[in-house]
C-alpha atoms as a PDB file:
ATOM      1  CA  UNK A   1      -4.301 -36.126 -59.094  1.00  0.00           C
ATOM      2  CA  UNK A   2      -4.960 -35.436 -55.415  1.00  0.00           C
ATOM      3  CA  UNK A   3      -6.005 -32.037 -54.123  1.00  0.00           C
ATOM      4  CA  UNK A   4      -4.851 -31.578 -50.485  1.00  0.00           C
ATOM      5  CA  UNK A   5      -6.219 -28.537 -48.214  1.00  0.00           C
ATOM      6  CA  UNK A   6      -4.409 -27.321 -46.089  1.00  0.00           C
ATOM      7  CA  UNK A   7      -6.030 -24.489 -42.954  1.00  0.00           C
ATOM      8  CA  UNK A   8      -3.804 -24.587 -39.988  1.00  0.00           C
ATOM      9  CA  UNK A   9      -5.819 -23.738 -36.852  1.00  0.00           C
ATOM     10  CA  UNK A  10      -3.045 -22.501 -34.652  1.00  0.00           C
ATOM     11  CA  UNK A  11       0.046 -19.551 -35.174  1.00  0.00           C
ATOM     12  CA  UNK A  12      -2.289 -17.849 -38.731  1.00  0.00           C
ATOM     13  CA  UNK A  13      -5.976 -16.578 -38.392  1.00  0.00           C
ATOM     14  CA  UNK A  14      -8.247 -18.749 -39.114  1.00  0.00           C
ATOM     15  CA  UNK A  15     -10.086 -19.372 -42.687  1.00  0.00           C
ATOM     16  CA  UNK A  16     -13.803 -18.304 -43.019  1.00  0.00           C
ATOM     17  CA  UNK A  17     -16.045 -21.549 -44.765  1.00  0.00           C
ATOM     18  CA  UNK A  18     -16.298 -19.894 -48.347  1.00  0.00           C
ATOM     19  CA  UNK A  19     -12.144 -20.738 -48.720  1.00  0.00           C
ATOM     20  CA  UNK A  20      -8.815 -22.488 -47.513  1.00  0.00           C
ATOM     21  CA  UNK A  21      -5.682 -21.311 -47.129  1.00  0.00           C
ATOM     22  CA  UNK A  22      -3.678 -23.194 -48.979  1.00  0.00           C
ATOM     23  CA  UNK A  23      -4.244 -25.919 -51.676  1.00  0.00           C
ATOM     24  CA  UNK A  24      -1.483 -28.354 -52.333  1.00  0.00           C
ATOM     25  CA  UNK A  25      -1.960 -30.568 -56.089  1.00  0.00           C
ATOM     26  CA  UNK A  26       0.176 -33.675 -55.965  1.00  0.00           C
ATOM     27  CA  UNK A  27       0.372 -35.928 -59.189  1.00  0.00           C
ATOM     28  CA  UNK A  28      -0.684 -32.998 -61.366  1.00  0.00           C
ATOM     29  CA  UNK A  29       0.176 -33.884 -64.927  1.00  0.00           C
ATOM     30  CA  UNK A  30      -1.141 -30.331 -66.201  1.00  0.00           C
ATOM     31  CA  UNK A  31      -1.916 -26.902 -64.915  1.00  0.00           C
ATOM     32  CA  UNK A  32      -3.945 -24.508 -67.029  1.00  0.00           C
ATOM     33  CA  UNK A  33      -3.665 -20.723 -65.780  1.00  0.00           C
ATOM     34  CA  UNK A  34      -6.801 -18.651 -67.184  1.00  0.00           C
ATOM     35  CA  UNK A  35      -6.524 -15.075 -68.040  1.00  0.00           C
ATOM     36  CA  UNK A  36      -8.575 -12.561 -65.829  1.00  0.00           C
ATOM     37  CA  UNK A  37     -12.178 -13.358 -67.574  1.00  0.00           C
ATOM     38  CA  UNK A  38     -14.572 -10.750 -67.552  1.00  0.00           C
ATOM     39  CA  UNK A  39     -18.526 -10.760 -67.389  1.00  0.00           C
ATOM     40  CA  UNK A  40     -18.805 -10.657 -71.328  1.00  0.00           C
ATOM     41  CA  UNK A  41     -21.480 -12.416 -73.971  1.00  0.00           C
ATOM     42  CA  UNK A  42     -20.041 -14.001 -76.933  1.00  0.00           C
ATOM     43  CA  UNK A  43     -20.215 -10.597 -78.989  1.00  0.00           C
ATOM     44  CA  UNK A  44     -18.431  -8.663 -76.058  1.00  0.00           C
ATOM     45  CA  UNK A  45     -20.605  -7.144 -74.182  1.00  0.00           C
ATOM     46  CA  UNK A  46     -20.583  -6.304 -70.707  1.00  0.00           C
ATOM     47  CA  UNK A  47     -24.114  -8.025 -68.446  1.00  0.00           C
ATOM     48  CA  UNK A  48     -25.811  -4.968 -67.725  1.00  0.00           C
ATOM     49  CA  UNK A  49     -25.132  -5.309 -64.198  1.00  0.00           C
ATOM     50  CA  UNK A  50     -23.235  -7.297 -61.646  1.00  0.00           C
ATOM     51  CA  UNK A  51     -25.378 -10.389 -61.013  1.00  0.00           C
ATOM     52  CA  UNK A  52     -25.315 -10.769 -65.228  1.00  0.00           C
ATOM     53  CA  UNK A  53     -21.798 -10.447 -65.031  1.00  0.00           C
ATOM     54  CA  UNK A  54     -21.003 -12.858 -62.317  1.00  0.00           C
ATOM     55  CA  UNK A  55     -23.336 -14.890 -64.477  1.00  0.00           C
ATOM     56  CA  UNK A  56     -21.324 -14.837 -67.600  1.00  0.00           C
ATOM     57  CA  UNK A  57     -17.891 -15.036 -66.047  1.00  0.00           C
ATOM     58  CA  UNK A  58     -18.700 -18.046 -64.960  1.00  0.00           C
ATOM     59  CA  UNK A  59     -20.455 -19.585 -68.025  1.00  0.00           C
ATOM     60  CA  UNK A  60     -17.289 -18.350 -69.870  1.00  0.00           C
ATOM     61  CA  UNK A  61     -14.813 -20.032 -67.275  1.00  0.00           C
ATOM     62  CA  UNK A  62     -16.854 -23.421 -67.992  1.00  0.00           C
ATOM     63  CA  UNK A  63     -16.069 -22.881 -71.351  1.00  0.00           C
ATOM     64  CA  UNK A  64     -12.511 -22.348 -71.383  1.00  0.00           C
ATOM     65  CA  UNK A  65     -12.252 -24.776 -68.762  1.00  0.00           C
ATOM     66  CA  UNK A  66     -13.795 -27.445 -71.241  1.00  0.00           C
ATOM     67  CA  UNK A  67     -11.728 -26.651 -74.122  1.00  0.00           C
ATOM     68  CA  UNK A  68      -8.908 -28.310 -71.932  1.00  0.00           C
ATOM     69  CA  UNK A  69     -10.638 -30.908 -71.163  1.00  0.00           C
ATOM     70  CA  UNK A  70     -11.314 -29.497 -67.396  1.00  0.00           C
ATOM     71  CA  UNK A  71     -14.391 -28.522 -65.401  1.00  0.00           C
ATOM     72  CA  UNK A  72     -14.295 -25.824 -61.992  1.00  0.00           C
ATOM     73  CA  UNK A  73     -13.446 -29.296 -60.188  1.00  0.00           C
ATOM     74  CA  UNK A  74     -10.145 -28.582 -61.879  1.00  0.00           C
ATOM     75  CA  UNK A  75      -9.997 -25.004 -60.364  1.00  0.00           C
ATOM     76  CA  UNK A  76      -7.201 -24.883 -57.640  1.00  0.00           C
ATOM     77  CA  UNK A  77      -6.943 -21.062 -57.240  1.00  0.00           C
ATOM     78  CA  UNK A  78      -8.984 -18.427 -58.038  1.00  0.00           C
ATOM     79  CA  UNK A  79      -8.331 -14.353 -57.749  1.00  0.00           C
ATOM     80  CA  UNK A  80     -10.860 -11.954 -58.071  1.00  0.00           C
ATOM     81  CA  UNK A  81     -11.032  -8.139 -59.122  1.00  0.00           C
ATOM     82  CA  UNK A  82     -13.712  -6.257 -58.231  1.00  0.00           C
ATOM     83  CA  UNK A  83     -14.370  -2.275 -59.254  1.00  0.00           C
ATOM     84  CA  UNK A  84     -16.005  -1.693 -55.399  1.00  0.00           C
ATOM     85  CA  UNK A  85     -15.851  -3.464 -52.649  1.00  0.00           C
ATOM     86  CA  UNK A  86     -19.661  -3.434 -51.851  1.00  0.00           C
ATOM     87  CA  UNK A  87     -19.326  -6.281 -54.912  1.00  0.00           C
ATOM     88  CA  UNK A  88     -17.507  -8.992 -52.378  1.00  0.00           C
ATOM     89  CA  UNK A  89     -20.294 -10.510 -50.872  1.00  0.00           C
ATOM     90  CA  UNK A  90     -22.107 -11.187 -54.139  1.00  0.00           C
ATOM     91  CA  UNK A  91     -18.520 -12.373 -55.795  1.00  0.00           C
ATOM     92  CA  UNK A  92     -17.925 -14.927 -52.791  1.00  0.00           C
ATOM     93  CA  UNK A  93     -21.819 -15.636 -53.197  1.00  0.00           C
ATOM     94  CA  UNK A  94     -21.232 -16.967 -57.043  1.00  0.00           C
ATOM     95  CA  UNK A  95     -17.940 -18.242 -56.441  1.00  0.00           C
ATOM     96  CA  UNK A  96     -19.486 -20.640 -53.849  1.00  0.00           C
ATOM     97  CA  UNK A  97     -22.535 -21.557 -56.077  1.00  0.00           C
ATOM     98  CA  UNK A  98     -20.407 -22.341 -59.050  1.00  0.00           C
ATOM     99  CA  UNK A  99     -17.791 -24.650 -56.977  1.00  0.00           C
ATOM    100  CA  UNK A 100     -20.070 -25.796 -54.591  1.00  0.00           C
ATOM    101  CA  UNK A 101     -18.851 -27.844 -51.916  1.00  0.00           C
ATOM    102  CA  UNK A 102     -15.543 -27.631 -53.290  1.00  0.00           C
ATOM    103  CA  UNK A 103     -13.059 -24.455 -51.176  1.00  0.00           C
ATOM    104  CA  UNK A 104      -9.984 -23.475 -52.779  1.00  0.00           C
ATOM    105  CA  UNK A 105      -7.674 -20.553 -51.882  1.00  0.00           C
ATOM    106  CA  UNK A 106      -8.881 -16.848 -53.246  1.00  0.00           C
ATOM    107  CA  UNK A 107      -8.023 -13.712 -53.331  1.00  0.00           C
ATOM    108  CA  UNK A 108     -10.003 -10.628 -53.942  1.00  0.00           C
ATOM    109  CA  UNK A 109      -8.974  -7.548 -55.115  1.00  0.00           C
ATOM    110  CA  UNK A 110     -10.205  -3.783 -54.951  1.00  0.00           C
ATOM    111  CA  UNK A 111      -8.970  -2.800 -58.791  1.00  0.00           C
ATOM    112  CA  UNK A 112     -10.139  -0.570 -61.853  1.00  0.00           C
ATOM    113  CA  UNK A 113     -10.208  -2.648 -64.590  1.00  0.00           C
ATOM    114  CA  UNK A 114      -9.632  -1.785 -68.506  1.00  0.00           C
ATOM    115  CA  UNK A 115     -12.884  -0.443 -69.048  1.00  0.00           C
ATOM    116  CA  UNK A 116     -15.168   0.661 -66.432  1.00  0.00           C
ATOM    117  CA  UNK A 117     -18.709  -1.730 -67.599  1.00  0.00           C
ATOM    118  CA  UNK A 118     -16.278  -4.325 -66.278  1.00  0.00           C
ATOM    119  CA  UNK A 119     -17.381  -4.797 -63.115  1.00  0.00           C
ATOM    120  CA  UNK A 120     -15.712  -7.623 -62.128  1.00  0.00           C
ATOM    121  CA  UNK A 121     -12.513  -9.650 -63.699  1.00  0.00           C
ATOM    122  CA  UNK A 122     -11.389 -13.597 -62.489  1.00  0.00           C
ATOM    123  CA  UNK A 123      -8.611 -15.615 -62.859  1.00  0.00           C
ATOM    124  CA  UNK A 124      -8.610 -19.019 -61.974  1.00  0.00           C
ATOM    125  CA  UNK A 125      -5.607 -22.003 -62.150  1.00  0.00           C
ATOM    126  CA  UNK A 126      -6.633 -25.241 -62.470  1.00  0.00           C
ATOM    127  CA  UNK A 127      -5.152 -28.724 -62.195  1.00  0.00           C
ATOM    128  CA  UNK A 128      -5.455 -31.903 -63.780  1.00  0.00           C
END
């Protein structure tokens, strides 16, 4: 599989360095699109506050990640929902720590989740 990025420079604004624009996936042989996953333990409950919970979506993305055989090098697109926007900078801050070098296209999103100790819901797609 080849991952492709794609951040035109002229005729769209530009792209800031925590994403891309656009990722294109050629050769793919499987796509796996992961719910919205929220910043829960293993029991179900919520981190007590938003650094926990960016903590534990993130362990639990791993983890569903692995049980297809994938890892967030897989991850090709990624949406976020935040309850406030004062949460952005620390979602973009873990998003960019867990991939690391890597930028794919994202999305975040002002939302009220399900239940309000969610503080913060992803999605991801990934590739493989």
């Amino acid at each position: 599989m080849e991952l492709v990025p794609h951040s035109p420079t002229e005729g769209v604004y530009p792209a800031t360095d925590d994403y891309v624009h656009a990722m294109e996936v050629r050769g793919a042989a499987r796509f796996l699109f992961v719910s919205g996953t929220m910043g829960l333990d293993p029991a179900g409950k919520p981190g007590a506050d938003l650094a926990e919970q960016l903590d534990l979506i993130w362990s639990n993305i791993r983890v569903i990640l692995a049980s297809a055989g994938m890892t967030v090098d897989n991850i090709v697109r990624l949406t976020s929902y935040l309850r406030d926007a004062s949460y952005a900078e620390a979602n973009a801050a873990a998003r960019t720590a867990a991939l690391g070098e890597r930028r794919v296209p994202t999305t975040a999103i002002i939302a009220t989740t399900l239940d309000s100790e969610w503080l913060v819901e992803i999605e991801v797609v990934a590739a493989a």
